[in-house]
Protein backbone atom coordinates (compact mmCIF):
# COMPACT_ATOMS: atom_id res chain seq x y z
CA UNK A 1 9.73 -51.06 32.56
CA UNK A 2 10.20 -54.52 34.44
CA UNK A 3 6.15 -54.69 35.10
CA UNK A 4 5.73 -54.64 31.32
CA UNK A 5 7.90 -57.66 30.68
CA UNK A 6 9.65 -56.05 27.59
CA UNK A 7 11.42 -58.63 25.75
CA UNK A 8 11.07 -57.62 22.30
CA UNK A 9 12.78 -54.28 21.01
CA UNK A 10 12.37 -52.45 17.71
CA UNK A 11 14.30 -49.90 16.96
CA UNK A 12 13.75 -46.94 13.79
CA UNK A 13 16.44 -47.07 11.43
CA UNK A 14 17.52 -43.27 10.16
CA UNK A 15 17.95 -41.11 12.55
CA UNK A 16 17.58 -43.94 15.64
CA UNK A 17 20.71 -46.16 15.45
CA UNK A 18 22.13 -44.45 12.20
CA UNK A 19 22.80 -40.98 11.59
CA UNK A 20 21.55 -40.30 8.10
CA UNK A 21 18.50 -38.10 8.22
CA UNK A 22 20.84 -35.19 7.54
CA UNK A 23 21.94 -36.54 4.69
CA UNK A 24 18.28 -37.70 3.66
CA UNK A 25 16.50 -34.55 4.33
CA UNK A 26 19.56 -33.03 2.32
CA UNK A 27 18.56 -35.00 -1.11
CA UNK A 28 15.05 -34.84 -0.14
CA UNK A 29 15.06 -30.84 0.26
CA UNK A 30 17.17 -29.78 -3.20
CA UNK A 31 14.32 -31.97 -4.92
CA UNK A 32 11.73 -30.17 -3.72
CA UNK A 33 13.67 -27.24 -4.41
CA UNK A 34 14.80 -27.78 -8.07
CA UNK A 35 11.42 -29.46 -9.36
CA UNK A 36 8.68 -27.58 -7.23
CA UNK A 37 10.30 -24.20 -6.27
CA UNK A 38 10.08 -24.55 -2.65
CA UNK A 39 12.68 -22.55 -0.71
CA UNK A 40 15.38 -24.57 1.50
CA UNK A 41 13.20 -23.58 4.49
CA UNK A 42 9.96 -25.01 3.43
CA UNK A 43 11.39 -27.41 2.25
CA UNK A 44 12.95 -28.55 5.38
CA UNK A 45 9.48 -27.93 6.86
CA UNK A 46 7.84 -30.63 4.84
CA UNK A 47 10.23 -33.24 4.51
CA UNK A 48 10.20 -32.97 9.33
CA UNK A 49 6.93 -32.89 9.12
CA UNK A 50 6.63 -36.08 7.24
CA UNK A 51 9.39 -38.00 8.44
CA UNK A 52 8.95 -41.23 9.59
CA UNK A 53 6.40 -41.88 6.74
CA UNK A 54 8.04 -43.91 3.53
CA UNK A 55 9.18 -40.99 1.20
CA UNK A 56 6.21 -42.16 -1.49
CA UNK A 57 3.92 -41.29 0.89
CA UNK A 58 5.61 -38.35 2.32
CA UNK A 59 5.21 -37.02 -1.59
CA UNK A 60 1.84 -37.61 -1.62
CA UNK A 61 1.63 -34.95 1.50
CA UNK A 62 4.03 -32.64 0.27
CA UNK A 63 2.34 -32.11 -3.17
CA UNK A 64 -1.39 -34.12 -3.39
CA UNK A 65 -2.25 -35.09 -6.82
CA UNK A 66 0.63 -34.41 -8.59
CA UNK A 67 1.56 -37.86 -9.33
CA UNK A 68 3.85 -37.85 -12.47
CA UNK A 69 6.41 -35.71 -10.86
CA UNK A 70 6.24 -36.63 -7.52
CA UNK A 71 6.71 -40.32 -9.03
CA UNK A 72 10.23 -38.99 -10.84
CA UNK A 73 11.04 -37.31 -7.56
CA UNK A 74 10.62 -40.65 -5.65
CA UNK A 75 12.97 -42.13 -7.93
CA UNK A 76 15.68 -39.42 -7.77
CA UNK A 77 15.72 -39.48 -4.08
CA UNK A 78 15.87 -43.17 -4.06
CA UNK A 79 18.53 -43.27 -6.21
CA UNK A 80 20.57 -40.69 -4.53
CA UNK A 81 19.78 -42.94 -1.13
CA UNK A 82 21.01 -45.76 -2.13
CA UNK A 83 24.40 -44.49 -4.01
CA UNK A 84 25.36 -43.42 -0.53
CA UNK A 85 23.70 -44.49 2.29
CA UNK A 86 26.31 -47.27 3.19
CA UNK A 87 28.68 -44.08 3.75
CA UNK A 88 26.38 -42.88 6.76
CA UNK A 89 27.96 -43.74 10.14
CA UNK A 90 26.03 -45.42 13.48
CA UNK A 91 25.84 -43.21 15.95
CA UNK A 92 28.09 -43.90 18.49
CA UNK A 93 26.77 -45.56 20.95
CA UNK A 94 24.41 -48.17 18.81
CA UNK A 95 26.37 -51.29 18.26
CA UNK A 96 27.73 -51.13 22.08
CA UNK A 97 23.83 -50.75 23.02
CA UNK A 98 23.11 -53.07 20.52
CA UNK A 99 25.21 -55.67 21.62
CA UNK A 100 24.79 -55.21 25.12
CA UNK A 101 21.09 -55.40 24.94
CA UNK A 102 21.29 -58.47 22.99
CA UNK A 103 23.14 -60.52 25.33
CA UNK A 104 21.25 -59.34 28.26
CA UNK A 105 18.40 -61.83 26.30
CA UNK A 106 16.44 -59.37 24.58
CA UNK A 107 14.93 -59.62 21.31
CA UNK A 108 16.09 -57.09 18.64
CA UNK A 109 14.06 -55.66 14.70
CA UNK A 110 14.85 -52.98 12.90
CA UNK A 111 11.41 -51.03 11.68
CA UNK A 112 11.82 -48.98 8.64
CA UNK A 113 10.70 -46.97 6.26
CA UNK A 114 13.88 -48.01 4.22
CA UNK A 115 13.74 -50.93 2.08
CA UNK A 116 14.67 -53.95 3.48
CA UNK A 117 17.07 -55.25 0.76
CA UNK A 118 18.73 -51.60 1.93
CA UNK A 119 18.60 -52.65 5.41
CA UNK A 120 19.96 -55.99 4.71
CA UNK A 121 22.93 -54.75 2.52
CA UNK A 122 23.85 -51.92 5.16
CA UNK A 123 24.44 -54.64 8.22
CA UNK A 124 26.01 -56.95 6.11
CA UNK A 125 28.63 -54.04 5.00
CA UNK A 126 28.76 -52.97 8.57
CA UNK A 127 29.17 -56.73 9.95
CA UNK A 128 26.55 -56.50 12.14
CA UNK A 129 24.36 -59.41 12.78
CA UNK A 130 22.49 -58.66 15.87
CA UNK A 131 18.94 -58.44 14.98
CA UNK A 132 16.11 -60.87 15.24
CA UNK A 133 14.02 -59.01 12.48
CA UNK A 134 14.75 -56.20 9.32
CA UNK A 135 11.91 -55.05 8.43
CA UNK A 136 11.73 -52.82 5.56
CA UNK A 137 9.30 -51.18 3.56
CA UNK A 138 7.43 -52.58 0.73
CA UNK A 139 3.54 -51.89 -0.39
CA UNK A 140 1.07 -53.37 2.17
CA UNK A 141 3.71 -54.03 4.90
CA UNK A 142 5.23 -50.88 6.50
CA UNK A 143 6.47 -49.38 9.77
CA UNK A 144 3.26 -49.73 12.56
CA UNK A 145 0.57 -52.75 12.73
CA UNK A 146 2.09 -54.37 9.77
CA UNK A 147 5.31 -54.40 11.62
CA UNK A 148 4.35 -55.01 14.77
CA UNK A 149 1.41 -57.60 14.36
CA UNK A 150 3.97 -59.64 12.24
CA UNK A 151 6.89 -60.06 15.16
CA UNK A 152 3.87 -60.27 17.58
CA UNK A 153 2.42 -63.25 15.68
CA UNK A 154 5.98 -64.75 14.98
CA UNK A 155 7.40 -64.48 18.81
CA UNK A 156 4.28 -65.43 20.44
CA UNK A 157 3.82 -62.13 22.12
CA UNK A 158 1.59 -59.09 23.32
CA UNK A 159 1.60 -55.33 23.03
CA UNK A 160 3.03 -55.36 26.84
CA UNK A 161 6.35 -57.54 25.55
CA UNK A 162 7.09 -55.12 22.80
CA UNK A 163 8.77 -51.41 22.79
CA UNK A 164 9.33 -49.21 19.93
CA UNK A 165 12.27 -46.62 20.07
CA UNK A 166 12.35 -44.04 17.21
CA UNK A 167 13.09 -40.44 16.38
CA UNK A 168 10.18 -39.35 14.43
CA UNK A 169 6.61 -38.21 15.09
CA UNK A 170 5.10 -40.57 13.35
CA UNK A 171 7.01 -43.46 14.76
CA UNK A 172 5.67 -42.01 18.01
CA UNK A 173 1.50 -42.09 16.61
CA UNK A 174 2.28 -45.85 15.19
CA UNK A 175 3.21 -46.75 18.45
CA UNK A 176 0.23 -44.99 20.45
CA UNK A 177 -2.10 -46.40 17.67
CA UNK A 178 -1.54 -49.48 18.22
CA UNK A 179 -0.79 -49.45 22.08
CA UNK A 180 2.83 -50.29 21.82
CA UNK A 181 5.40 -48.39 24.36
CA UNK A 182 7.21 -46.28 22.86
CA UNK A 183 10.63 -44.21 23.53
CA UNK A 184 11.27 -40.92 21.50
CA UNK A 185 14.88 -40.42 20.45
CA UNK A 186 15.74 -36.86 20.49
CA UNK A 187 16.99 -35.78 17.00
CA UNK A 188 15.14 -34.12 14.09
CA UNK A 189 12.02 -33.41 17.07
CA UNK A 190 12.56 -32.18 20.92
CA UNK A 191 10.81 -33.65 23.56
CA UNK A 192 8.51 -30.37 23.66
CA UNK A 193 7.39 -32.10 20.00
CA UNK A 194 7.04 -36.10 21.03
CA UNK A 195 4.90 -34.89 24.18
CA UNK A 196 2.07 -33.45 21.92
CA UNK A 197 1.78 -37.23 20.40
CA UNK A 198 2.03 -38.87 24.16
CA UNK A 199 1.93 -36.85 27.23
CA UNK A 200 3.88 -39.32 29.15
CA UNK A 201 6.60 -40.13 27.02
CA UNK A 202 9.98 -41.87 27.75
CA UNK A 203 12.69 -39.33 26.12
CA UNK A 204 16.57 -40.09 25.52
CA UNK A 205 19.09 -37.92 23.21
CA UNK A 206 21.45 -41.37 23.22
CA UNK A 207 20.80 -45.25 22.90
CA UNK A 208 23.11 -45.37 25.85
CA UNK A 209 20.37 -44.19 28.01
CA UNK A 210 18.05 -47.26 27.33
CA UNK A 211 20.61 -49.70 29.36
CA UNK A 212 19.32 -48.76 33.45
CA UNK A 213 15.92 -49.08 31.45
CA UNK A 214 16.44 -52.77 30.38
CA UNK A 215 17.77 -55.12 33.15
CA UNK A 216 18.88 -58.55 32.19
CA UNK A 217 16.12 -60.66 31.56
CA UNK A 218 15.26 -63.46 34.34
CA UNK A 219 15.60 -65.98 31.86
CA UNK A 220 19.00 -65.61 31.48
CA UNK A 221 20.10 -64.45 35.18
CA UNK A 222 18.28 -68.33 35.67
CA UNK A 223 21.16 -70.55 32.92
């Protein structure tokens, strides 16, 4: 890790340092259910095999050209989110991993799929200000190169200064895409899963594990 100089990290949202995707994939499944028919089980299928992706454009997967209801369906679930996604807990071990990272001198984002005012409103209710960046969605600026070209550009810094640590498959091809390191968090996917995106990929099932992987930066050790 040391030979790539990381000093920027960006960390997923759901399902990476908060544990919501049950509850997502929960509104996101009895949608499907009640306006297209699908049973729980494919259901559950499409909404995993999608994840990662901005629920719009998960709907455009799950039912192509259907635009009306998927539309009404977007709104539902994003209605539903927001009512109640300031109930959904951290995992545990995120704001010590957080904080520790932070004052070992590292640069910290959030990259989402979630809105960013949604982002925003969830730290400030949580009283977390740790991170650098919050980037949320919003058309033409989303999770991969937008993300990552725009804290690039902003820091002063190259692919080899930046990681990526998420729980989804396609946080995993956004990273590989765009020749960013990335670490899979074991949730939703197993490692079985993340290793048919990259064959060599760094796996944890807690954010606890990424602390022997991130030494205190030399220019701190140096003050």
């Amino acid at each position: 890790m040391e030979k790539k100089q990381i000093m920027y990290i960006m960390f997923d949202f759901d399902g990476t340092i908060v544990d919501s995707m049950p509850f997502l994939e929960n509104i996101a499944v009895s949608l499907l259910m009640e306006q297209y028919g699908f049973s729980r089980k494919e259901g559950s299928h499409w909404y995993r095999k999608t994840s990662g992706l901005p629920f719009i454009q998960q709907m455009d997967i799950i039912a192509p050209n259907k635009t009306e209801m998927n539309s009404r369906i977007v709104n539902d679930f994003e209605r539903m989110k927001i009512e109640r996604i300031y109930e959904q807990d951290l995992f545990g071990d995120s704001l010590t991993v957080i904080k520790e990272l932070k004052e070992r001198g590292y640069k910290l984002g959030i990259s989402s799929g979630t809105m960013e005012k949604i982002l925003v409103e969830y730290l400030k209710k949580k009283e977390i200000d740790l991170f650098d960046d919050l980037l949320g969605w919003k058309p033409g600026f989303e999770k991969g190169a937008h993300h990552f070209n725009y804290v690039k550009k902003r820091e002063n810094l190259d692919n080899s200064n930046l990681i990526f640590i998420g729980d989804s498959l396609h946080d995993a091809r956004r990273a590989k895409k765009n020749n960013i390191s990335f670490i899979g968090k074991i949730g939703m996917f197993k490692q079985k899963d993340f290793e048919k995106i990259i064959s060599d990929i760094e796996i944890i099932s807690d954010l606890s594990e990424l602390l022997p992987k991130f030494p205190i930066l030399e220019s701190i050790r140096m003050k």
